[in-house]
C-alpha atoms as a PDB file:
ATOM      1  CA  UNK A   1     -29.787 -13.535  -2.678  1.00  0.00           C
ATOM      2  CA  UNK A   2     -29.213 -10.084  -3.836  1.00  0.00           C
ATOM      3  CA  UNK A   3     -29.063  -6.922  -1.780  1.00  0.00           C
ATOM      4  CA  UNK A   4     -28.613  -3.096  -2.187  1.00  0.00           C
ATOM      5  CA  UNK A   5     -26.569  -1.564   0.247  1.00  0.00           C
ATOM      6  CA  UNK A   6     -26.471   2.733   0.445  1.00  0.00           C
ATOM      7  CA  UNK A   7     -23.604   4.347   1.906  1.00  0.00           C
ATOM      8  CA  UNK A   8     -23.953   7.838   3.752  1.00  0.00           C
ATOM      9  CA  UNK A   9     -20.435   9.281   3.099  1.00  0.00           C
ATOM     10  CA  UNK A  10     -21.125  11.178   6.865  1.00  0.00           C
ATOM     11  CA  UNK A  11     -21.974   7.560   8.689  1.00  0.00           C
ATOM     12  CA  UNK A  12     -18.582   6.116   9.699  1.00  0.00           C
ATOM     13  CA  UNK A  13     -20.001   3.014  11.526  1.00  0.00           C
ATOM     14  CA  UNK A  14     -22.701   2.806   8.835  1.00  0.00           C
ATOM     15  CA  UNK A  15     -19.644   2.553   6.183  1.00  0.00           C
ATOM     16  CA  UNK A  16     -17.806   0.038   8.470  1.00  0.00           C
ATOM     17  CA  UNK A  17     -20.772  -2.085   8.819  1.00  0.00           C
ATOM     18  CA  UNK A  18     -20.993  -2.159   5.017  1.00  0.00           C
ATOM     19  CA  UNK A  19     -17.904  -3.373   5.015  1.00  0.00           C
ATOM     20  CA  UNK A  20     -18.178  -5.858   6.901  1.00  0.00           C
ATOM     21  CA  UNK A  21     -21.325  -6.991   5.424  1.00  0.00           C
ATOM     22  CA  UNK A  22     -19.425  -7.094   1.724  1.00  0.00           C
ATOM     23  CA  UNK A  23     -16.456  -8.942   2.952  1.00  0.00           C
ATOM     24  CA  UNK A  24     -18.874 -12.054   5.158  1.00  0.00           C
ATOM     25  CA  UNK A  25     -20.734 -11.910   1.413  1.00  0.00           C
ATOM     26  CA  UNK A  26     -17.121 -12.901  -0.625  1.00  0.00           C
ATOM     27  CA  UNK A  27     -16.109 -15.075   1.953  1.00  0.00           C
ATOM     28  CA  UNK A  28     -19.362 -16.779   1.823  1.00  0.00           C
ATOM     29  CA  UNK A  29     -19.760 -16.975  -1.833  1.00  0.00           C
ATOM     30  CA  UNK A  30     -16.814 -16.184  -3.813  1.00  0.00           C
ATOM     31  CA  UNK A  31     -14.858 -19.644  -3.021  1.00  0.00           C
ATOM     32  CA  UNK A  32     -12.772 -19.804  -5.867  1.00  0.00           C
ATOM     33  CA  UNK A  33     -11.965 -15.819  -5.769  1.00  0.00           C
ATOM     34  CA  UNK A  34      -9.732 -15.307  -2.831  1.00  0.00           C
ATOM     35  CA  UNK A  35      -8.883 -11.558  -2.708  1.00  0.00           C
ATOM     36  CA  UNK A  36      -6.921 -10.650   0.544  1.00  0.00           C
ATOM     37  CA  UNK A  37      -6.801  -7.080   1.991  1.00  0.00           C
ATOM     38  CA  UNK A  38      -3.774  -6.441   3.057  1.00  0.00           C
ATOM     39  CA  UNK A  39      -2.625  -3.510   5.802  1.00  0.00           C
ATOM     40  CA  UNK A  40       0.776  -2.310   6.405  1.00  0.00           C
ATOM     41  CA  UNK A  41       0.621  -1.561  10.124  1.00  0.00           C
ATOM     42  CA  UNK A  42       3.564  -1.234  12.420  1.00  0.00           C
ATOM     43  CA  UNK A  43       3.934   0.513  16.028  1.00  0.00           C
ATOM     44  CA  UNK A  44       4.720   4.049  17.260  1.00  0.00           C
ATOM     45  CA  UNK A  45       8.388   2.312  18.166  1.00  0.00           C
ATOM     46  CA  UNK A  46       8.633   1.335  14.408  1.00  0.00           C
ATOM     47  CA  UNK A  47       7.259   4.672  13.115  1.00  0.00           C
ATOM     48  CA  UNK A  48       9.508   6.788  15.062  1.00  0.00           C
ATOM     49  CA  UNK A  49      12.530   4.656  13.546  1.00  0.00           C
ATOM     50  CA  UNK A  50      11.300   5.448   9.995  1.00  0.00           C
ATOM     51  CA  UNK A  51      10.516   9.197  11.003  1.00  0.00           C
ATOM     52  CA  UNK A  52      14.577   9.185  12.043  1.00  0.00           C
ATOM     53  CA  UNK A  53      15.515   7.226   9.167  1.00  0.00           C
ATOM     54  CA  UNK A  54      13.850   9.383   6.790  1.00  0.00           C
ATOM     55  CA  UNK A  55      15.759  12.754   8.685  1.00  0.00           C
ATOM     56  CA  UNK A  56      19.329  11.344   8.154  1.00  0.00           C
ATOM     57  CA  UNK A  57      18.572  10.238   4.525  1.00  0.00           C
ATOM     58  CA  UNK A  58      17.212  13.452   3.987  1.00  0.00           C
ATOM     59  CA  UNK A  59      20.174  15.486   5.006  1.00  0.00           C
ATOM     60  CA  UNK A  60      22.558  12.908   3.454  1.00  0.00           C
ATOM     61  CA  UNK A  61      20.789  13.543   0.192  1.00  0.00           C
ATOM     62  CA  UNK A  62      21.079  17.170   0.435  1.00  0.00           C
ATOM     63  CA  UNK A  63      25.127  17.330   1.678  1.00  0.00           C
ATOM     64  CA  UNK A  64      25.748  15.147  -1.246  1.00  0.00           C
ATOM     65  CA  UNK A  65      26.462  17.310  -4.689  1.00  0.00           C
ATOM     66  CA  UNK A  66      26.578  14.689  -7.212  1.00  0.00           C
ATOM     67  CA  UNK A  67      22.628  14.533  -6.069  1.00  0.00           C
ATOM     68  CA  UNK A  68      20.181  16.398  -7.487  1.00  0.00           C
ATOM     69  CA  UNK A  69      17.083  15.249  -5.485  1.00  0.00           C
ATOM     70  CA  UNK A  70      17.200  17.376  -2.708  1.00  0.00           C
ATOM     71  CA  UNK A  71      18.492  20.673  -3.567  1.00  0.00           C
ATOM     72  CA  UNK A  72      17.460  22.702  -0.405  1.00  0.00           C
ATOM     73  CA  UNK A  73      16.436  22.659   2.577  1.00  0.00           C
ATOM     74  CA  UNK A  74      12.820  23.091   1.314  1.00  0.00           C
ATOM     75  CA  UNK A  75      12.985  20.082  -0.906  1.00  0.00           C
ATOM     76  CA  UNK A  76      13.108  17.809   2.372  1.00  0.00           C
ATOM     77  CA  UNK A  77       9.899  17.912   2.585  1.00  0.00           C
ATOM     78  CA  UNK A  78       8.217  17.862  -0.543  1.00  0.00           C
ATOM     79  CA  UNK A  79       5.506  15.210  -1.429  1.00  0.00           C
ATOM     80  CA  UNK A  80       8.503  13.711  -3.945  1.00  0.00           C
ATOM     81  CA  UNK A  81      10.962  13.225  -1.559  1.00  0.00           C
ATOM     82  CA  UNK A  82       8.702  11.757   0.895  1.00  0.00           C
ATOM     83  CA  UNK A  83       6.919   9.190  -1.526  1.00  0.00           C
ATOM     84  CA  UNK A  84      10.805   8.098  -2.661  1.00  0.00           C
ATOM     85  CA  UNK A  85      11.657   7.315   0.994  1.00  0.00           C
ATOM     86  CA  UNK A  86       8.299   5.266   1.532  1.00  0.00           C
ATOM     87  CA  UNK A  87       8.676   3.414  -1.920  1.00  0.00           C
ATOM     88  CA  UNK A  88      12.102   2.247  -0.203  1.00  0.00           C
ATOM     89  CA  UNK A  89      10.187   1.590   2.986  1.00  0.00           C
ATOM     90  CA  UNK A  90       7.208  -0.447   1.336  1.00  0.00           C
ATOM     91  CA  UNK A  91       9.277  -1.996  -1.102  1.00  0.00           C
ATOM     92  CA  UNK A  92      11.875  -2.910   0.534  1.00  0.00           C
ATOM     93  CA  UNK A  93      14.228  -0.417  -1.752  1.00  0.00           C
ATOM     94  CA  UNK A  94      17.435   1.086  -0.630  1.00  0.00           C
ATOM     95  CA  UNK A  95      19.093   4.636  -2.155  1.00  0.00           C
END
């Protein structure tokens, strides 16, 4: 069986359904090729935790001097030091 299958970029359930057509097509004929998707999902709980987390390390990376990543106030929240804090979180990584 072969198919074609056109995405409209401006469809969102059109793109979902294609989805979901392309993954019950692997799991119905790629036996032997088991990819997994996998989602890191946690609640609003969770994400508030990391949201405070993120704060104190923050401002305990900016008192200390010997430290060079966060040199101002500013620097909190810069792209760099936020993808540092969620390569700890997603990795499991401490400072």
């Amino acid at each position: 069986m072969k198919m074609t299958i056109v995405i409209d970029s401006e469809d969102t359930k059109g793109i979902e359904a294609a989805l979901s057509i392309a993954r019950t097509m692997h799991a119905k004929y790629c036996h032997g090729n088991r990819y997994e998707v996998h989602k890191e999902s946690f609640g609003k709980i969770e994400f508030i935790k990391a949201l405070r987390k993120f704060m104190r390390e923050s401002v305990a990376i900016l008192q200390d001097p010997e430290d060079d990543d966060i040199k101002n106030v500013d620097d909190m929240a810069n792209l760099r030091n936020a993808k540092l804090f969620a390569d700890r979180i997603f990795n499991g990584g401490r400072r």
